[in-house]
Structure formats: structure tokens, C-alpha cells
Protein backbone atom coordinates (compact mmCIF):
# COMPACT_ATOMS: atom_id res chain seq x y z
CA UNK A 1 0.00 0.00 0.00
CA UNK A 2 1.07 3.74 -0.43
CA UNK A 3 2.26 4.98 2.92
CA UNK A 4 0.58 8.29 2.18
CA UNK A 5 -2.55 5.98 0.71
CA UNK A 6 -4.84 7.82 3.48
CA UNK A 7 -3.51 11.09 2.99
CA UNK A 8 -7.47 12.03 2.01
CA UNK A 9 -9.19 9.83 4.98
CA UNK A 10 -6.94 11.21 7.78
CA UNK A 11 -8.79 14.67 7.19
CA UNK A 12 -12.42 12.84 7.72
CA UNK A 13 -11.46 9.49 9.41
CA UNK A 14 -12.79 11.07 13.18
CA UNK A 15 -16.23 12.29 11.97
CA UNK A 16 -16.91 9.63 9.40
CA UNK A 17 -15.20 6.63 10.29
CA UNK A 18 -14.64 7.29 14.06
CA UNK A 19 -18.37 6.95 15.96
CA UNK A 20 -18.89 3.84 14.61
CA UNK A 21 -15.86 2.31 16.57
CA UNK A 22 -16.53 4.47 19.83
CA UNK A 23 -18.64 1.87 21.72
CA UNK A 24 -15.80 -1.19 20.92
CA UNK A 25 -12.98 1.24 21.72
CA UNK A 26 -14.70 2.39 25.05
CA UNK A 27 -15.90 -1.79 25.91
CA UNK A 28 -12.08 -2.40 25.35
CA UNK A 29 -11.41 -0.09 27.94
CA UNK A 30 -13.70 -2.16 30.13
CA UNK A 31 -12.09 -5.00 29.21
CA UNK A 32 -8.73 -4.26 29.93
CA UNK A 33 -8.76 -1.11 32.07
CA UNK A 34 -5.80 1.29 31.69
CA UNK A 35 -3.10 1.90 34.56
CA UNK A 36 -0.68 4.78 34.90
CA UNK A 37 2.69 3.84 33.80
CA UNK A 38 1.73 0.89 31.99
CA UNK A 39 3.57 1.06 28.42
CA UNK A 40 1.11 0.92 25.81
CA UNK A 41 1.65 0.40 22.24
CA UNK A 42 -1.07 0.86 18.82
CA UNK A 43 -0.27 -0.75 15.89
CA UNK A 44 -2.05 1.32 12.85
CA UNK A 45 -2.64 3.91 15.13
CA UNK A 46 -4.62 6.09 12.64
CA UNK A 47 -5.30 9.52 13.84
CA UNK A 48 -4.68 8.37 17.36
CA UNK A 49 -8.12 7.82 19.15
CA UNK A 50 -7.58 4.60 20.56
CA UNK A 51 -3.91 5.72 22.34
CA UNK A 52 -5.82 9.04 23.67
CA UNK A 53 -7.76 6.95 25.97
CA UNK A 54 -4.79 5.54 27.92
CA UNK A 55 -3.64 8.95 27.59
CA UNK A 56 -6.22 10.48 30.78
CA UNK A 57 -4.81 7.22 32.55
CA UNK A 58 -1.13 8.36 32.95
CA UNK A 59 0.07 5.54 30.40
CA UNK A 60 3.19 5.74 28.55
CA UNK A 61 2.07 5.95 25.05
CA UNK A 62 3.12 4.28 22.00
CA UNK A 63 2.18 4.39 17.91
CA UNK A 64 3.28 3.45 14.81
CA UNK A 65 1.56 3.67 11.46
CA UNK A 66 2.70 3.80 8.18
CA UNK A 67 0.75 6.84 6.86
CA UNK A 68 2.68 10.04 7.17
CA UNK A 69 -1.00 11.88 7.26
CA UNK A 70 -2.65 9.72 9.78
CA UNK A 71 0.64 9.62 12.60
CA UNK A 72 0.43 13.66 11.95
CA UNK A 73 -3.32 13.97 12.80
CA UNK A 74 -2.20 11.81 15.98
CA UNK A 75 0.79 14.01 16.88
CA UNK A 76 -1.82 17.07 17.11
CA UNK A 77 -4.54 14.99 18.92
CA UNK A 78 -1.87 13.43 21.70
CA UNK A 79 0.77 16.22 21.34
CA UNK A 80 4.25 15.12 23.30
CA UNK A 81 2.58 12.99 25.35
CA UNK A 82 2.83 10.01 22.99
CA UNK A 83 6.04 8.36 21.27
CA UNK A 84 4.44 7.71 17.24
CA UNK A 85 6.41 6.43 14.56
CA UNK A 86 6.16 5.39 10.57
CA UNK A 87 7.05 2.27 10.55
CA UNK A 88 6.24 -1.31 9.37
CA UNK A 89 4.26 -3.30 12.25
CA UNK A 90 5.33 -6.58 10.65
CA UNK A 91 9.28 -5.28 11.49
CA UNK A 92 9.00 -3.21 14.58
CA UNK A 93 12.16 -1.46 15.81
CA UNK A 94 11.10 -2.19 19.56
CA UNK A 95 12.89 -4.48 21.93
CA UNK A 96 11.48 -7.79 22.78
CA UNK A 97 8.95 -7.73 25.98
CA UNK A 98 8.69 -3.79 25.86
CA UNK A 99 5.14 -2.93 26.47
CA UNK A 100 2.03 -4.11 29.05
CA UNK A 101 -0.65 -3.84 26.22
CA UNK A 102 -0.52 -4.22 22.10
CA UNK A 103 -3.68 -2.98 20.27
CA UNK A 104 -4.62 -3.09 17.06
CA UNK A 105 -8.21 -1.91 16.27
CA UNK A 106 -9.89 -2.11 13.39
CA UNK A 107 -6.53 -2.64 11.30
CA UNK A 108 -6.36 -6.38 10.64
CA UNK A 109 -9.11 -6.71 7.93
CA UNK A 110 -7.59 -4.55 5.42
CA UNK A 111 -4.36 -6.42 5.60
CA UNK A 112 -3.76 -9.20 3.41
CA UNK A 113 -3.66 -12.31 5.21
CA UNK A 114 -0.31 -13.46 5.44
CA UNK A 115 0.97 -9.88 6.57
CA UNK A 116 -1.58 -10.36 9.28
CA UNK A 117 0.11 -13.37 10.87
CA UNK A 118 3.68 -11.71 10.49
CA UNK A 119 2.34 -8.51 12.61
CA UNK A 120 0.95 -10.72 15.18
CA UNK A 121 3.55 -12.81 15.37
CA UNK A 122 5.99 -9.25 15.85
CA UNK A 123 3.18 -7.93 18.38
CA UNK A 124 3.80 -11.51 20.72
CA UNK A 125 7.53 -10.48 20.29
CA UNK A 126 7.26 -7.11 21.89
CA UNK A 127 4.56 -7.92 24.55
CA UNK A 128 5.64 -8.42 27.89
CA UNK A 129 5.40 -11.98 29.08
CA UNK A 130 2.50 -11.06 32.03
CA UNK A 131 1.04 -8.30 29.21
CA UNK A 132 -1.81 -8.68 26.59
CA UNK A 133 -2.53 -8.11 23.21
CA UNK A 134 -6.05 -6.45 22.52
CA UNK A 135 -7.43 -6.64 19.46
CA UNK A 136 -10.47 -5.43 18.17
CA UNK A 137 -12.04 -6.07 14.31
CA UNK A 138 -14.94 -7.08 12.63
CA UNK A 139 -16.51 -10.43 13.29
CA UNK A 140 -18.36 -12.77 11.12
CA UNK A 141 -21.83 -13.22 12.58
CA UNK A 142 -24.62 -13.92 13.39
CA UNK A 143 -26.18 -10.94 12.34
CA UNK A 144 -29.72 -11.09 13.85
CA UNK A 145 -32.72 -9.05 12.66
CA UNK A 146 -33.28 -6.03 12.45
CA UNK A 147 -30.30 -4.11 13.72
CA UNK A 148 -27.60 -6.89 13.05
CA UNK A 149 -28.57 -6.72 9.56
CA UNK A 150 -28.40 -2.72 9.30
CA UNK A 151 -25.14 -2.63 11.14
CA UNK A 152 -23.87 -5.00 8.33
CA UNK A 153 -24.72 -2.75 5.64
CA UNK A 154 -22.76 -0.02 7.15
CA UNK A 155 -20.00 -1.73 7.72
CA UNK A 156 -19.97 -3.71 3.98
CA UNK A 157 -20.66 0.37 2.89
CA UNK A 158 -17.82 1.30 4.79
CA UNK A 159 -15.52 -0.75 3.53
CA UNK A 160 -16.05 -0.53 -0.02
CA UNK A 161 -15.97 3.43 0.36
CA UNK A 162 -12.31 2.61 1.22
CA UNK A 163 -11.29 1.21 -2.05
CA UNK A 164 -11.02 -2.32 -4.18
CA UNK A 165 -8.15 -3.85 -2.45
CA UNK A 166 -9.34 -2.57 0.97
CA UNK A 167 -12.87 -4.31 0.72
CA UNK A 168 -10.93 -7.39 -0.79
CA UNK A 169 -9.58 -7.91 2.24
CA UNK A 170 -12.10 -6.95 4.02
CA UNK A 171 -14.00 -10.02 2.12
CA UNK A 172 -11.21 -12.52 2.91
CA UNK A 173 -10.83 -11.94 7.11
CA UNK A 174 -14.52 -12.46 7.22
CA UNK A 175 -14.60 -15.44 4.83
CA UNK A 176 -11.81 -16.99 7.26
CA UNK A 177 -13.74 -16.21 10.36
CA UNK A 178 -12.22 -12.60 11.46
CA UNK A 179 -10.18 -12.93 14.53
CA UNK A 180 -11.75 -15.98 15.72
CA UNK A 181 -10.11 -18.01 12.97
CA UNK A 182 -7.34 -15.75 12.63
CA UNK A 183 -6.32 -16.27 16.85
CA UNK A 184 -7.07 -20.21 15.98
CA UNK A 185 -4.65 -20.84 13.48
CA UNK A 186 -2.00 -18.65 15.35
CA UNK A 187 -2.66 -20.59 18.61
CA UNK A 188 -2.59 -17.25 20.66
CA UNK A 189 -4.73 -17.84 23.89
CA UNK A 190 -7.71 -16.04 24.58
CA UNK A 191 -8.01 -14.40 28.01
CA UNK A 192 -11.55 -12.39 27.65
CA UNK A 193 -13.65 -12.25 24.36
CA UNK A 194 -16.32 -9.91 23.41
CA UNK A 195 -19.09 -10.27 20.67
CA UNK A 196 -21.45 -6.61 19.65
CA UNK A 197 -24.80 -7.85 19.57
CA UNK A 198 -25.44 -6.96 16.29
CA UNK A 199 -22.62 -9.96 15.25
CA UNK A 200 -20.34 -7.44 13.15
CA UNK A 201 -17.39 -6.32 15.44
CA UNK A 202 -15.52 -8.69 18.51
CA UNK A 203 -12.40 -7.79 20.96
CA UNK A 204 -10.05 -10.93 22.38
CA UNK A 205 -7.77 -9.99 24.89
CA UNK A 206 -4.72 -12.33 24.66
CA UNK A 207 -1.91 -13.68 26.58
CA UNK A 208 1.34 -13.68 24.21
């Protein structure tokens, strides 16, 4: 992918994109509830929303991302507070067992699928051995009537609105299960899972 491909999206990502991810990011929260001090790191960071929660919590705050645009919305949304960097999740420049928490929200599905086992496999790397890894991304379903089914269609509009390749990947993580299957064939255990109701998004805290 370009690493300026979202150069346009970083502009609209918070008041488009953003409130549909509120509830999961805030849940998360719930699920694993921040600490001060604890060393936190965001893989595809985006514009910095997820990392701005630990931020109130006295966390020490880390990003990386590989568009330019995005990492610079993130700088003015966390300031100094917050150590960001372009780089390549799949070949992180951190030391092994660095940080108490790895997220990566709503990142996974656009990745192909063998880059998605290579970043999780670097994310285990970097995780501290009594940390977690949070991740939270669509899920496959059920979708039950009414509002399942009309939180589906936003989320199938969503993704095509992001391009070909994007919603072709899309396609594939939820053909393969989403993060059930994908945590399955990776073996990762699964400390606390989460399911919306309407069937379309899920968060598994793991152990590395």
C-alpha cells in the first residue's frame, strides 16, 4: 500500500469513520482497564483515538503507522505525550517484551492475510510476558434481525468506500472467520472475548 494511501481519509477518518468504533474502543477499555505507567503500544494507530484513551490514565504511550497523514493527525490529537512512529508493524524497531498492552483496532481486515500473521507474530515479540494483546475487528456473525442486519450494511458500505483492495480484504478476514479463525490458526490464547450484539465487530484480549 502507499504509505501516504490515506492522505485524504486522515482529514475525515474522526467524523466519518470514528463513531462507529466508539462503543468497541470504550468496551475495550472495560475489558482491559488502563493503569498509569503501563507502556502501551497501537499498531495502525490512525489519527490516534484509541492511544488518547490511555492517555487520561497516565500511560506511557506508543504508535506506529505507516501513513505520514494519519501519525500527523495523531501528533496534534496526543501532542508530546505520545512516542508515534512510521514504521512497518510486521518489522517493529522495539525491543522484545517492551510494552504491558498491544492494540490493534480495526486494522487487521484490510491487511492481506499473510501480513496479518507476520504482525501478530511481531506484536507476541514485543509484549511483555505477564502483558496482553487487545485486538479489536470485525466479526463474522450472526447478524440477527433487524439491527444486526443494518449494522452489516454499514460496515460492507464502509468498507467498499475505502477502495477495491481494501474491501478485498475486508472479504477474505470475514470469509476466514475474522479474529476468531485468525487467533485459531496462530494458537494465541484467549483471556476475555467480546461479541457486539449486532454480530459485526468482537475484541479478544490475549496472553502472548
Amino acid at each position: 500500500m502507499n504509505p501516504d494511501a490515506y492522505r485524504f481519509y486522515s482529514k475525515i477518518y474522526d467524523k466519518v469513520y470514528e463513531p462507529a468504533a466508539k462503543r468497541l474502543r470504550f468496551m475495550g477499555i472495560k475489558i482491559f482497564p488502563p493503569q498509569e505507567n503501563l507502556a502501551v503500544l497501537d499498531v495502525g494507530c490512525g489519527t490516534g483515538t484509541q492511544l488518547a484513551l490511555y492517555q487520561k490514565a497516565g500511560c506511557k504511550l506508543y504508535g506506529i503507522d505507516l501513513s505520514p497523514s494519519m501519525l500527523a493527525a495523531a501528533r496534534q490529537k496526543l501532542g508530546d505525550s505520545a512516542d508515534l512512529r512510521l514504521e512497518d508493524a510486521s518489522k517493529m524497531s522495539f525491543a522484545a517484551a517492551t510494552f504491558d498492552l498491544v492494540t490493534i483496532v480495526l486494522a487487521l481486515h484490510e491487511m492481506p492475510a499473510g501480513l496479518r500473521c507476520e504482525i501478530l507474530e511481531e506484536c507476541r515479540r514485543v509484549v511483555k510476558p505477564d502483558g496482553r494483546m487487545m485486538l479489536m475487528d470485525y466479526h463474522f456473525g450472526p447478524h440477527p434481525f433487524p439491527m444486526g442486519w443494518v449494522w452489516k450494511a454499514m460496515v460492507v458500505m464502509m468498507e467498499m468506500s475505502a477502495g477495491r483492495q481494501h474491501y478485498a480484504n475486508y472479504r477474505d478476514f470475514i470469509s476466514r472467520r475474522g479474529l476468531q479463525g485468525l487467533v485459531g490458526d496462530l494458537g494465541l490464547r484467549v483471556d476475555k472475548c467480546f461479541v457486539t450484539e449486532s454480530g459485526v465487530a468482537a475484541i479478544y484480549l490475549l496472553k502472548p
